[in-house]
C-alpha atoms as a PDB file:
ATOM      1  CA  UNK A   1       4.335 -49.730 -98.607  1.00  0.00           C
ATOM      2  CA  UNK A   2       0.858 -48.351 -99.424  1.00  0.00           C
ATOM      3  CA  UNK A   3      -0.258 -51.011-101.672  1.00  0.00           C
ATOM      4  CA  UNK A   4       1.161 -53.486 -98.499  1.00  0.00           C
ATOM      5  CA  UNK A   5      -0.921 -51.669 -96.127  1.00  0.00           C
ATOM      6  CA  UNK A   6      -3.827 -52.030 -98.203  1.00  0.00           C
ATOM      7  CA  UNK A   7      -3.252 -55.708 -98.644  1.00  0.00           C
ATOM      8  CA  UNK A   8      -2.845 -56.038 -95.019  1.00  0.00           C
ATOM      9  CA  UNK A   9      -6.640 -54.191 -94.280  1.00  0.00           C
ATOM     10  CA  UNK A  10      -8.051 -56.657 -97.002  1.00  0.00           C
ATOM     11  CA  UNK A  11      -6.511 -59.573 -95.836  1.00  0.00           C
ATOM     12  CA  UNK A  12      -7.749 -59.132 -92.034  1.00  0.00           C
ATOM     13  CA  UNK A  13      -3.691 -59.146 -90.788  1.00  0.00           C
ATOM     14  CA  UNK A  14      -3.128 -55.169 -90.273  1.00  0.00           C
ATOM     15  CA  UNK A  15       0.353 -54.827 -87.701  1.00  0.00           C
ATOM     16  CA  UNK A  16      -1.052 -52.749 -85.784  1.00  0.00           C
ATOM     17  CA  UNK A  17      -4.811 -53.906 -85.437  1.00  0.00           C
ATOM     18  CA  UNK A  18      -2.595 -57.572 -83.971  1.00  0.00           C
ATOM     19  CA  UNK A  19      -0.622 -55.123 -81.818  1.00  0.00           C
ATOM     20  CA  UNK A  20      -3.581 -53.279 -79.962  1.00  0.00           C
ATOM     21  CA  UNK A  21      -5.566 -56.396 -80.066  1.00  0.00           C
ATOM     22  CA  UNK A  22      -2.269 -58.493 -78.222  1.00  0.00           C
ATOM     23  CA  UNK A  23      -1.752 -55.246 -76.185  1.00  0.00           C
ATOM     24  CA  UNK A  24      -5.927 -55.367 -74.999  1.00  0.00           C
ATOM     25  CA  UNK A  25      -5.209 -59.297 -74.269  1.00  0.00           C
ATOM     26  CA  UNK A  26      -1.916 -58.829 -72.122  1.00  0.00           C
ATOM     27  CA  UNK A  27      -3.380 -55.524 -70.227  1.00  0.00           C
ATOM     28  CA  UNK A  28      -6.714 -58.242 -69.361  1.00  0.00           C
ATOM     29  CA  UNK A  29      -4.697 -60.996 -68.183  1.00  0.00           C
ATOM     30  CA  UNK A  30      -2.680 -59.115 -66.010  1.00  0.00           C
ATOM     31  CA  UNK A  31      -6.018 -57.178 -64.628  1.00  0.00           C
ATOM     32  CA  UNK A  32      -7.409 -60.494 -63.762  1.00  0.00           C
ATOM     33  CA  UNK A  33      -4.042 -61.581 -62.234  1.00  0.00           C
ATOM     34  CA  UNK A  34      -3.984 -58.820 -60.029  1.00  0.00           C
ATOM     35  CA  UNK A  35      -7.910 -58.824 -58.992  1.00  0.00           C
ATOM     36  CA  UNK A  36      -7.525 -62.541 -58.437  1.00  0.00           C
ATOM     37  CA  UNK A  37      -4.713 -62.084 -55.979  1.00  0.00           C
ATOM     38  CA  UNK A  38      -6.827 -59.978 -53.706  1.00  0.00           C
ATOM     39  CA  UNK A  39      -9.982 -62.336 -54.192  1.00  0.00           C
ATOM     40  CA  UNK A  40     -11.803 -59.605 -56.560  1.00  0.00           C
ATOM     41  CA  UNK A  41     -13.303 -58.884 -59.788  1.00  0.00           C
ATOM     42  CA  UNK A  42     -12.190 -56.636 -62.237  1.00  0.00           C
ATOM     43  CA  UNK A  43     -14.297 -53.546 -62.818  1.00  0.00           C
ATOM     44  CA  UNK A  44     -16.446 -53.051 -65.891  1.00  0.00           C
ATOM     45  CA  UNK A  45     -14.650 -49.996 -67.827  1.00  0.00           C
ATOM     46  CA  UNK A  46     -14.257 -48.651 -71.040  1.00  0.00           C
ATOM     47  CA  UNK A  47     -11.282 -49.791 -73.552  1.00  0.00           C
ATOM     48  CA  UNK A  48      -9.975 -46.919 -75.108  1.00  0.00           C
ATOM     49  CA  UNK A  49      -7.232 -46.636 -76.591  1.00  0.00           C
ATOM     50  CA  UNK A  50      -5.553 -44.087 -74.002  1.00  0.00           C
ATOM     51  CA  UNK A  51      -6.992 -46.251 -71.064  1.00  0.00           C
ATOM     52  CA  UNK A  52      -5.066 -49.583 -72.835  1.00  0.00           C
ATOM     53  CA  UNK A  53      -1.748 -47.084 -73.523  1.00  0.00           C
ATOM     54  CA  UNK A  54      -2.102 -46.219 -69.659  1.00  0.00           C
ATOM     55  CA  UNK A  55      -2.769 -49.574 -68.016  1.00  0.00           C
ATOM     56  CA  UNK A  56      -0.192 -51.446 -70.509  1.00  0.00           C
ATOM     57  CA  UNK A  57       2.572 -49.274 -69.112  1.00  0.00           C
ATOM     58  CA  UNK A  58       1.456 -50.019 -65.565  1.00  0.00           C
ATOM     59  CA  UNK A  59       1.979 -53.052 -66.787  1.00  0.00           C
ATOM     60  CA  UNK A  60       5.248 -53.287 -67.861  1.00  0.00           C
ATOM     61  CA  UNK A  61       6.302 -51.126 -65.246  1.00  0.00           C
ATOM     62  CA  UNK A  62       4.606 -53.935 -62.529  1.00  0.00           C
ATOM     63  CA  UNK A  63       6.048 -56.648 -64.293  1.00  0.00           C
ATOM     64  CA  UNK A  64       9.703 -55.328 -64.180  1.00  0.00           C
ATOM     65  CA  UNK A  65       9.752 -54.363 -60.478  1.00  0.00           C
ATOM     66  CA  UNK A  66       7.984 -57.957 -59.868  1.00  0.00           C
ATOM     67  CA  UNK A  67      10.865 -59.423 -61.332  1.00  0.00           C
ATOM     68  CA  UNK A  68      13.438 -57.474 -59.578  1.00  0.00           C
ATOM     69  CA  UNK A  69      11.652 -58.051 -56.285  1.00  0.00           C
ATOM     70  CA  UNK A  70      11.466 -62.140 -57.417  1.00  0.00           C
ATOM     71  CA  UNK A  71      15.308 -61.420 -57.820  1.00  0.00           C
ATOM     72  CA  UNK A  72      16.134 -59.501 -54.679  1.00  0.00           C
ATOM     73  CA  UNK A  73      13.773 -62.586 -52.711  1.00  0.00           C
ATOM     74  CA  UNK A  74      15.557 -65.145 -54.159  1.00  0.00           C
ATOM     75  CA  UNK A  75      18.815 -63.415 -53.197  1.00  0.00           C
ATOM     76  CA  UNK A  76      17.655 -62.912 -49.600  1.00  0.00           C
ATOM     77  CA  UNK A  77      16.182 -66.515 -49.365  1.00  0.00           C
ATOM     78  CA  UNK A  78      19.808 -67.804 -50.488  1.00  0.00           C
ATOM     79  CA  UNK A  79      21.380 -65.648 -48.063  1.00  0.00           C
ATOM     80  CA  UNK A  80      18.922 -66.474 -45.329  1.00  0.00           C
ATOM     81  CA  UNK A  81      19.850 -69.869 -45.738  1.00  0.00           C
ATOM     82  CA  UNK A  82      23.487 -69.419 -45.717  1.00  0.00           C
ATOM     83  CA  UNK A  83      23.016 -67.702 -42.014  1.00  0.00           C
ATOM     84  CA  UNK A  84      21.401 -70.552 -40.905  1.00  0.00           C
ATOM     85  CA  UNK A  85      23.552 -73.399 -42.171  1.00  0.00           C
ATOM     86  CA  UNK A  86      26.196 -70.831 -40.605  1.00  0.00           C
ATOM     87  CA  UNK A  87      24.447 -70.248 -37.639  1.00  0.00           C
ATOM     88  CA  UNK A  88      23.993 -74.497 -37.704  1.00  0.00           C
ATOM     89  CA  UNK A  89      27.966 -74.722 -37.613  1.00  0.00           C
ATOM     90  CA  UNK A  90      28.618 -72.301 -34.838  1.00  0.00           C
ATOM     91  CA  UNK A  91      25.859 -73.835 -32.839  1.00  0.00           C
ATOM     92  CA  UNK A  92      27.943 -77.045 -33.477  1.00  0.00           C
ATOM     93  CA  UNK A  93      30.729 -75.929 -32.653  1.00  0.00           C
ATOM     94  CA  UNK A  94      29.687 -74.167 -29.424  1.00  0.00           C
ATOM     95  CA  UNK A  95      28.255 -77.603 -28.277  1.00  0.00           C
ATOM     96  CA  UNK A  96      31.241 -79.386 -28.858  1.00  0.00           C
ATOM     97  CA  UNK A  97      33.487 -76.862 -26.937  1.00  0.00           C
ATOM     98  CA  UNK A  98      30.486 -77.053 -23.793  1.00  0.00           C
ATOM     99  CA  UNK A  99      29.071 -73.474 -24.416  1.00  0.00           C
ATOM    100  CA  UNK A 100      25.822 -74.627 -26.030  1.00  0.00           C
ATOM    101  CA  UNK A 101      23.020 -71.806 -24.940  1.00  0.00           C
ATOM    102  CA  UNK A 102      21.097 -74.366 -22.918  1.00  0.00           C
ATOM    103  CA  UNK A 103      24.401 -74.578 -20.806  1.00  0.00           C
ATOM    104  CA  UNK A 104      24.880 -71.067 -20.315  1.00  0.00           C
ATOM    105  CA  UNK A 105      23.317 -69.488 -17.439  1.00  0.00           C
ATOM    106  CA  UNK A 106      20.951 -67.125 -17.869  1.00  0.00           C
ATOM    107  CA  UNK A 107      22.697 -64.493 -17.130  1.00  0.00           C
ATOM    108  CA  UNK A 108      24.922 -65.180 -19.649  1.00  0.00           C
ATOM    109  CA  UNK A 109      22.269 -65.385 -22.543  1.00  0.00           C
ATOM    110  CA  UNK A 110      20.372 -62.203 -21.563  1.00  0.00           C
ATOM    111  CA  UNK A 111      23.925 -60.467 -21.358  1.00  0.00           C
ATOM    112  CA  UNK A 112      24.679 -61.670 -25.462  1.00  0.00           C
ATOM    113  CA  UNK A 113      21.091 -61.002 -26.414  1.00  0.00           C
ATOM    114  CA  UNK A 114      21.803 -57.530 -24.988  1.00  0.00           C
ATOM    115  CA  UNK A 115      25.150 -57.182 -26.701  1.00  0.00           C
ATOM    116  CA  UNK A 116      23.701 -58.510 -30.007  1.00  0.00           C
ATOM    117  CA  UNK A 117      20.349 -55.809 -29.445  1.00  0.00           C
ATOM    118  CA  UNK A 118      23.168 -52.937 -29.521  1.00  0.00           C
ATOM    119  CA  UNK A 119      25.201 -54.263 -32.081  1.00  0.00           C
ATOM    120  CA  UNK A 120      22.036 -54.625 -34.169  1.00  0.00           C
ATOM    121  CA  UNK A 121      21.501 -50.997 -32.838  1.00  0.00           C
ATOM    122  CA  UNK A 122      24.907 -49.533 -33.680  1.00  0.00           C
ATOM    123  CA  UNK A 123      24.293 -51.756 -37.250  1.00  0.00           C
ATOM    124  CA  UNK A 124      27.683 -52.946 -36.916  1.00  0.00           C
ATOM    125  CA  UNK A 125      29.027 -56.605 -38.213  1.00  0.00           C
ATOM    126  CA  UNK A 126      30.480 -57.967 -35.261  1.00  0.00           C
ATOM    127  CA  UNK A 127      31.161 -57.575 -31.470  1.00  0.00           C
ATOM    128  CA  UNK A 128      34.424 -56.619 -31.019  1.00  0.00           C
ATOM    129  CA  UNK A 129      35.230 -53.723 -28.845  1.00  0.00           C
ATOM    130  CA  UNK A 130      36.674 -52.117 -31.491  1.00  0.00           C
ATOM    131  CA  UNK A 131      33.365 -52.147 -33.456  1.00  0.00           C
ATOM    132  CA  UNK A 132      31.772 -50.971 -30.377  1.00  0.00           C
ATOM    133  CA  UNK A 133      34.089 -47.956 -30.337  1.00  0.00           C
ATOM    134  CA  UNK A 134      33.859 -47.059 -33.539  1.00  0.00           C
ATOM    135  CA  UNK A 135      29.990 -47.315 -33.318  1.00  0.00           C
ATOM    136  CA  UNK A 136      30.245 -45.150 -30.239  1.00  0.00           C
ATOM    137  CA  UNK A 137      32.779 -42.374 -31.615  1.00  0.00           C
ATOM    138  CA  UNK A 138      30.673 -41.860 -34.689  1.00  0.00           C
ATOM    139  CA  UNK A 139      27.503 -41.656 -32.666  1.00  0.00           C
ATOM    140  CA  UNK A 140      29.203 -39.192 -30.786  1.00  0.00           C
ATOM    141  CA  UNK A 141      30.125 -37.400 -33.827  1.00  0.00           C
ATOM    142  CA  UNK A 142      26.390 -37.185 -35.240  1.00  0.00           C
ATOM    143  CA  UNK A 143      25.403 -36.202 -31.948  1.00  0.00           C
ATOM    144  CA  UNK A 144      27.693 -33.321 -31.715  1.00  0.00           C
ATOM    145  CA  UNK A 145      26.308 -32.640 -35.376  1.00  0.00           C
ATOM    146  CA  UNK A 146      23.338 -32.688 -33.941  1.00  0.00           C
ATOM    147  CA  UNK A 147      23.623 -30.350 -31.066  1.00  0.00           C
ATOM    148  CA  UNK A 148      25.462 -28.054 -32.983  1.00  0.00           C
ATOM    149  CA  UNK A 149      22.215 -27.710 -35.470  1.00  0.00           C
ATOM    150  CA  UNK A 150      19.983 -27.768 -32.635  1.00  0.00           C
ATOM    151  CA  UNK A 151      21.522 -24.472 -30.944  1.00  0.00           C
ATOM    152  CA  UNK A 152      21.813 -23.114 -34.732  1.00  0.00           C
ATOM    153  CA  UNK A 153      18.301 -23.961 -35.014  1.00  0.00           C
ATOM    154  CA  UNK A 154      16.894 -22.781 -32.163  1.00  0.00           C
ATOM    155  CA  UNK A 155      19.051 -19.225 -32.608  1.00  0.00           C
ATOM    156  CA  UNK A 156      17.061 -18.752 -35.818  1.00  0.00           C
ATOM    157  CA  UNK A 157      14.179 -19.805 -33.832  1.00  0.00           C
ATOM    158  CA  UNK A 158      14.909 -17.316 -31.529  1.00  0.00           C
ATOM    159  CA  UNK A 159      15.643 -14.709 -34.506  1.00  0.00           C
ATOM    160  CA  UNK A 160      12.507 -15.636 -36.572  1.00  0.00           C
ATOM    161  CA  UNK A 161      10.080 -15.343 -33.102  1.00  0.00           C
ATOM    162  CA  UNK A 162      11.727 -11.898 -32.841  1.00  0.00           C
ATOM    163  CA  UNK A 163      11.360 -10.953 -36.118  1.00  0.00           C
ATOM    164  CA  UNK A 164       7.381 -12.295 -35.343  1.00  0.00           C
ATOM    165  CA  UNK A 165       7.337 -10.717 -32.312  1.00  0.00           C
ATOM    166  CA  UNK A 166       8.172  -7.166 -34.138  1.00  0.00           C
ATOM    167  CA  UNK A 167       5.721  -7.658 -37.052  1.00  0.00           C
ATOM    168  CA  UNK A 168       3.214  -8.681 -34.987  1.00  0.00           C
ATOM    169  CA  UNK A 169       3.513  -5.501 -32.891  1.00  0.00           C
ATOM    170  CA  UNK A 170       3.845  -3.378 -36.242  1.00  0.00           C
ATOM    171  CA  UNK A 171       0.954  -4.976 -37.913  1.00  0.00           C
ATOM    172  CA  UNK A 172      -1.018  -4.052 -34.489  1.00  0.00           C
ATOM    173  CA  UNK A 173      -0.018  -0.332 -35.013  1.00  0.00           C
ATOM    174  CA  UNK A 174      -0.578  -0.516 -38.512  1.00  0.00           C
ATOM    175  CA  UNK A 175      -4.013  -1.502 -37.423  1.00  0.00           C
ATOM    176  CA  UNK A 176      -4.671   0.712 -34.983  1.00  0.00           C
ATOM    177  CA  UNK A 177      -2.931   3.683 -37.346  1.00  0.00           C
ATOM    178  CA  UNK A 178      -5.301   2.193 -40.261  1.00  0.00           C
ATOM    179  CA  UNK A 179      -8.308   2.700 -37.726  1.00  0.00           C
ATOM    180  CA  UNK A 180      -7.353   6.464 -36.275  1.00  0.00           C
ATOM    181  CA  UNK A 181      -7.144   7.103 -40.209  1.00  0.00           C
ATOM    182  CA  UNK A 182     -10.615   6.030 -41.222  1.00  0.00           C
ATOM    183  CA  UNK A 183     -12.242   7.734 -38.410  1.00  0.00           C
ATOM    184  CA  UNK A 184     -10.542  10.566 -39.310  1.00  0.00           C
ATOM    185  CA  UNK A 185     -11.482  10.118 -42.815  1.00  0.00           C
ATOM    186  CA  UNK A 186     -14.754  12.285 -42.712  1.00  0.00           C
ATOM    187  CA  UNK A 187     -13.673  15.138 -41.350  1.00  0.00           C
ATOM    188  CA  UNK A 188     -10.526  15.421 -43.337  1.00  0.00           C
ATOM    189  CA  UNK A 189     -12.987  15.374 -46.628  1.00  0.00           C
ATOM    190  CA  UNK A 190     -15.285  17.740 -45.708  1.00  0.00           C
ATOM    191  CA  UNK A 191     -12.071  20.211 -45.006  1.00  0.00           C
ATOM    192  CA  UNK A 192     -11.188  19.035 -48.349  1.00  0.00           C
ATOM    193  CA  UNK A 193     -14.514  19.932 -49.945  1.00  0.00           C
ATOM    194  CA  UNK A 194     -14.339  23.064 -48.146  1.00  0.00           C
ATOM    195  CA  UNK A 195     -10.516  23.947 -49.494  1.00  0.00           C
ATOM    196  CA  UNK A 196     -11.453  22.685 -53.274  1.00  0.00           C
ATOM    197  CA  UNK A 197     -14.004  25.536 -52.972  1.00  0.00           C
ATOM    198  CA  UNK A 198     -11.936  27.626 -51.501  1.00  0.00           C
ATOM    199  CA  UNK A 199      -9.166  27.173 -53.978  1.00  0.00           C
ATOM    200  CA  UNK A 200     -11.962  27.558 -56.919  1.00  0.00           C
ATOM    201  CA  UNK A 201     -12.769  30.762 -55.363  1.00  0.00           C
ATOM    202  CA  UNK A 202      -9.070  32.087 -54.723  1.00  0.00           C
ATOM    203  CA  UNK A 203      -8.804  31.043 -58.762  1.00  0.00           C
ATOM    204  CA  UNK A 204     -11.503  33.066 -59.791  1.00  0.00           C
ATOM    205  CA  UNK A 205     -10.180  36.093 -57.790  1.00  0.00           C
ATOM    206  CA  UNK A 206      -6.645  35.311 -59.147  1.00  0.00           C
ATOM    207  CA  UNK A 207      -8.143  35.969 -62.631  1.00  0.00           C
ATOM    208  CA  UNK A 208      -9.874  38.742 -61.700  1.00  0.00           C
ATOM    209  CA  UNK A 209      -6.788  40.429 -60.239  1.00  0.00           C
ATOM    210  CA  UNK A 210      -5.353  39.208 -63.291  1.00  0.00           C
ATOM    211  CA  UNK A 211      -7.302  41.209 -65.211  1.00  0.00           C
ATOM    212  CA  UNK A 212      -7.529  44.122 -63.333  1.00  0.00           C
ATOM    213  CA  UNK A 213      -3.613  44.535 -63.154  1.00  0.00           C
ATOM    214  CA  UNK A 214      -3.884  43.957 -66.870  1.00  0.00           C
ATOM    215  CA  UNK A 215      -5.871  46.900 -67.156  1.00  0.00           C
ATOM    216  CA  UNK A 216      -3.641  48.723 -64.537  1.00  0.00           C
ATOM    217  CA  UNK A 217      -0.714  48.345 -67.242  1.00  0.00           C
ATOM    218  CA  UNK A 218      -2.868  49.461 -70.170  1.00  0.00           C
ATOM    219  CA  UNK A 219      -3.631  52.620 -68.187  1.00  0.00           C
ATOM    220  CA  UNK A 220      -0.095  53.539 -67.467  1.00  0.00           C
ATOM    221  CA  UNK A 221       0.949  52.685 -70.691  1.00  0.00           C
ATOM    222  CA  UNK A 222      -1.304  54.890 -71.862  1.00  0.00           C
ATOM    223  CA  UNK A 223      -0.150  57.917 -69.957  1.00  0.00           C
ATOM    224  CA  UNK A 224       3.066  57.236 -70.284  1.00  0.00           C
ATOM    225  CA  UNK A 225       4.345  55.899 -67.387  1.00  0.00           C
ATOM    226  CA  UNK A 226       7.523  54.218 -67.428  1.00  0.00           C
ATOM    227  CA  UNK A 227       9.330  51.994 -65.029  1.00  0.00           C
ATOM    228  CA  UNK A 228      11.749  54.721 -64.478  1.00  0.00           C
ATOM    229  CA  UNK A 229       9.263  57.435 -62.982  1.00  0.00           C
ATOM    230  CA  UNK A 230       9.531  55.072 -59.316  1.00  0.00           C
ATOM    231  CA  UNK A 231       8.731  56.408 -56.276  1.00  0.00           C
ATOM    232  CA  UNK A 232      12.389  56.749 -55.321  1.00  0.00           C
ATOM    233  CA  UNK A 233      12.518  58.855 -58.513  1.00  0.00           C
ATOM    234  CA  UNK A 234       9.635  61.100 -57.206  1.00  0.00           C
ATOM    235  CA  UNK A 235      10.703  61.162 -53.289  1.00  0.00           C
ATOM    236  CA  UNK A 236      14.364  63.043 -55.082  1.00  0.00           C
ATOM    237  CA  UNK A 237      12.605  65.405 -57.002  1.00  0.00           C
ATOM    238  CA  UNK A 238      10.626  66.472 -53.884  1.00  0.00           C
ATOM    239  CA  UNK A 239      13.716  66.546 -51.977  1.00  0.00           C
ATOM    240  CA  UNK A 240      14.831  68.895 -55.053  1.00  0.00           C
ATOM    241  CA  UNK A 241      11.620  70.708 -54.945  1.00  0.00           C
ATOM    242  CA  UNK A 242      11.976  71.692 -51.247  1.00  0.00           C
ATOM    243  CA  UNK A 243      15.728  72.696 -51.109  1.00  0.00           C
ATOM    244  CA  UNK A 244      15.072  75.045 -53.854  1.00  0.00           C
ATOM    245  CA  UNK A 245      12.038  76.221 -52.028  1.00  0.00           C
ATOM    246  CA  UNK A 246      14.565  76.858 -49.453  1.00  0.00           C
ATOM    247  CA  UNK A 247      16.808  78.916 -51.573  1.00  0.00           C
ATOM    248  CA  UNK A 248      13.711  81.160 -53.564  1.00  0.00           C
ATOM    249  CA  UNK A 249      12.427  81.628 -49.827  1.00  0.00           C
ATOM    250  CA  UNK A 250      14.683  83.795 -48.681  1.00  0.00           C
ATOM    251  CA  UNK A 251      14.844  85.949 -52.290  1.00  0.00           C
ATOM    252  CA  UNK A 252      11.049  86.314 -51.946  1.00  0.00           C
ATOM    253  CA  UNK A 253      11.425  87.453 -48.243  1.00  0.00           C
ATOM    254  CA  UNK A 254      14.080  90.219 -49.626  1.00  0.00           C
ATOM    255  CA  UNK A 255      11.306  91.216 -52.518  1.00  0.00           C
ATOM    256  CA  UNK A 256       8.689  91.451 -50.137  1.00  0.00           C
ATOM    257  CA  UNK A 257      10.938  93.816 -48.259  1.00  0.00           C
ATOM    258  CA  UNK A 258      11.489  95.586 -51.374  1.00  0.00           C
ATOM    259  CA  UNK A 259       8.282  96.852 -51.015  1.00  0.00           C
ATOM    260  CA  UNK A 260       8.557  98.772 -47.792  1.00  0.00           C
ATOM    261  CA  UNK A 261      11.306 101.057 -49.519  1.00  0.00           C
ATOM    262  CA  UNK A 262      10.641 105.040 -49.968  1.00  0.00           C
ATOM    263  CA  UNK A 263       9.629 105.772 -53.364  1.00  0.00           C
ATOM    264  CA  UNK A 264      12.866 105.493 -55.483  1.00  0.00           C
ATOM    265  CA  UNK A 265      11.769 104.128 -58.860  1.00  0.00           C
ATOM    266  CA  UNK A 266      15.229 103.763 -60.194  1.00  0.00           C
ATOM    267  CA  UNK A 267      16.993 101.771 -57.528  1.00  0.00           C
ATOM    268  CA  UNK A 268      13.468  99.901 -56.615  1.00  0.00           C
ATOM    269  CA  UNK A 269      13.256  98.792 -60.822  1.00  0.00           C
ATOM    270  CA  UNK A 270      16.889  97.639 -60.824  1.00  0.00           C
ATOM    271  CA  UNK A 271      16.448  95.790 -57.191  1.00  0.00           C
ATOM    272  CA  UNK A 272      13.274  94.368 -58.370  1.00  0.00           C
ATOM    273  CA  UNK A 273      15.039  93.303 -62.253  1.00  0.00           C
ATOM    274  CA  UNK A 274      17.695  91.563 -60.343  1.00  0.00           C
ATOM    275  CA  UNK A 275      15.267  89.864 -58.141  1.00  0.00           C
ATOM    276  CA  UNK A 276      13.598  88.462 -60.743  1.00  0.00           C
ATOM    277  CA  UNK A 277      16.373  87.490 -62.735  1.00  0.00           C
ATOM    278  CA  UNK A 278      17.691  85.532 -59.411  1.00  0.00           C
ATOM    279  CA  UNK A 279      14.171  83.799 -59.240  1.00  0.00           C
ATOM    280  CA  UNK A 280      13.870  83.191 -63.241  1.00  0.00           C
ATOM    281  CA  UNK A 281      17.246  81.195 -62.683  1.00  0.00           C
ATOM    282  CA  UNK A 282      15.860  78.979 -59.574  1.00  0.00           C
ATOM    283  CA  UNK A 283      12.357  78.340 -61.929  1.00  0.00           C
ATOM    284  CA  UNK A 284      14.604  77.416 -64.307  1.00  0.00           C
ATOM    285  CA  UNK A 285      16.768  75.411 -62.359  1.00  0.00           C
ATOM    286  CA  UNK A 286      13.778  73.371 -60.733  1.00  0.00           C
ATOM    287  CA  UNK A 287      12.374  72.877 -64.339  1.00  0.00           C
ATOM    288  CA  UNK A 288      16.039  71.359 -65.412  1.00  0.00           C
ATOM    289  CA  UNK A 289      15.965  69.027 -62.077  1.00  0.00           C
ATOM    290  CA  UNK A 290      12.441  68.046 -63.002  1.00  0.00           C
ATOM    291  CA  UNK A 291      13.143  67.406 -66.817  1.00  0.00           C
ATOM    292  CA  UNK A 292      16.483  65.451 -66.293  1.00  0.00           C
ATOM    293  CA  UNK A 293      14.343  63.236 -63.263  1.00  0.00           C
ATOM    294  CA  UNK A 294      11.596  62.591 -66.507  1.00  0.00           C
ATOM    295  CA  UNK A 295      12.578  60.197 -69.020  1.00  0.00           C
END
């Protein structure tokens, strides 16, 4: 196929050199058919080979709905003529049978031209009263179609201008809401610049307290102080501390006494022995409380 190909370019007789070349020479013709139908010349333009591919298909696609309009005239002309020869014969036969049109009175004739306006109007075939009724019923039947979309159309008219009515007075809001909120805009950021300061300040005392209770804890770590030693822990020892003042008070009172006695050494040393005994035991007592409070 190669070496035919090759023949063909030497030779002058490539296929499809011919076919754009017959392709260029149909597209021309039926330019200048077209122009010369309308009493013009056809434009100067470029032959490329997209402009040829375009205009040849316009082309073919002019030339086959010529034809089928030739065809559909010729049809119409045929039945045209079949009307008349038919409309000929009933003409005949009306004048034979006296009701020729020029013998009708006028009346008459305006009353069939009427008759054939609204059978032409109803687009029905003949004029029989059943034809007519047909016409009518299904007339009335698009009709009530009709109505019945109308009031469906105008209740989603009537839905849709509500909705419109409601957006509209939203999007008026809105505005005015969009409005209050820019003119409020520079106030509310200078309050802002004021509370970012503010909250860079509280941060920097946060961290300072931070640090401080830090050091609180190292403190009472370092002494010792444990979570135990609370101040409920040290209001019970004083309640300790004072009832046992309350008992030693009265043995002190008694010692004190002690000391307004006549001079009896013996009975004074023994009183005095078991005084101190009695307030040894209440030291000792208040040191016990005091230890068992402690950790």
């Amino acid at each position: 196929s190669s070496i035919r190909r090759m023949s063909d370019l030497i030779s002058g007789t490539d296929p499809s050199v011919v076919s754009e070349s017959s392709r260029i020479s149909e597209v021309k013709a039926w330019l200048v058919s077209q122009f010369d139908a309308v009493g013009k010349e056809v434009p100067e333009f470029e032959y490329t080979p997209r402009s040829i591919s375009h205009l040849h298909n316009l082309m073919t696609l002019s030339q086959a709905k010529s034809q089928a309009a030739a065809i559909v005239a010729a049809d119409f002309r045929l039945k045209a003529a079949e009307y008349r020869s038919q409309a000929a014969r009933i003409r005949e036969i009306l004048e034979n049978v006296g009701l020729a049109q020029e013998s009708l009175p006028s009346s008459v004739v305006s009353s069939a031209h009427a008759l054939a306006n609204v059978a032409n109007l109803l687009n029905i075939r003949d004029t029989e009263l059943s034809s007519f009724l047909v016409a009518m019923g299904d007339i009335s039947l698009r009709k009530t179609g009709v109505e019945e979309k109308r009031a469906k159309v105008e209740k989603e008219s009537k839905i849709l201008l509500d909705y419109t009515r409601k957006a509209i007075s939203r999007l008026t809001y809105l505005k005015k809401t969009l409005a209050k909120l820019e003119d409020e805009l520079a106030p509310c950021e200078k309050d802002m610049e004021k509370w970012e300061k503010n909250l860079a300040m509280m941060v920097s005392k946060e961290k300072q307290y931070q640090q401080t209770c830090a050091n609180y804890k190292a403190i009472l770590k370092r002494v010792g102080y444990t979570p135990e030693i609370s101040h409920g822990v040290l209001v019970e020892m004083s309640e300790h501390r004072k009832d046992l003042e309350k008992k030693t008070k009265p043995i002190l009172d008694t010692l004190r006494s002690y000391q307004d006695l006549p001079p009896d050494k013996a009975l004074a040393a023994l009183a005095i022995e078991d005084k101190k005994r009695q307030y040894a035991a209440a030291e000792k007592y208040l040191e016990d409380v005091l230890q068992s409070a402690l950790p």
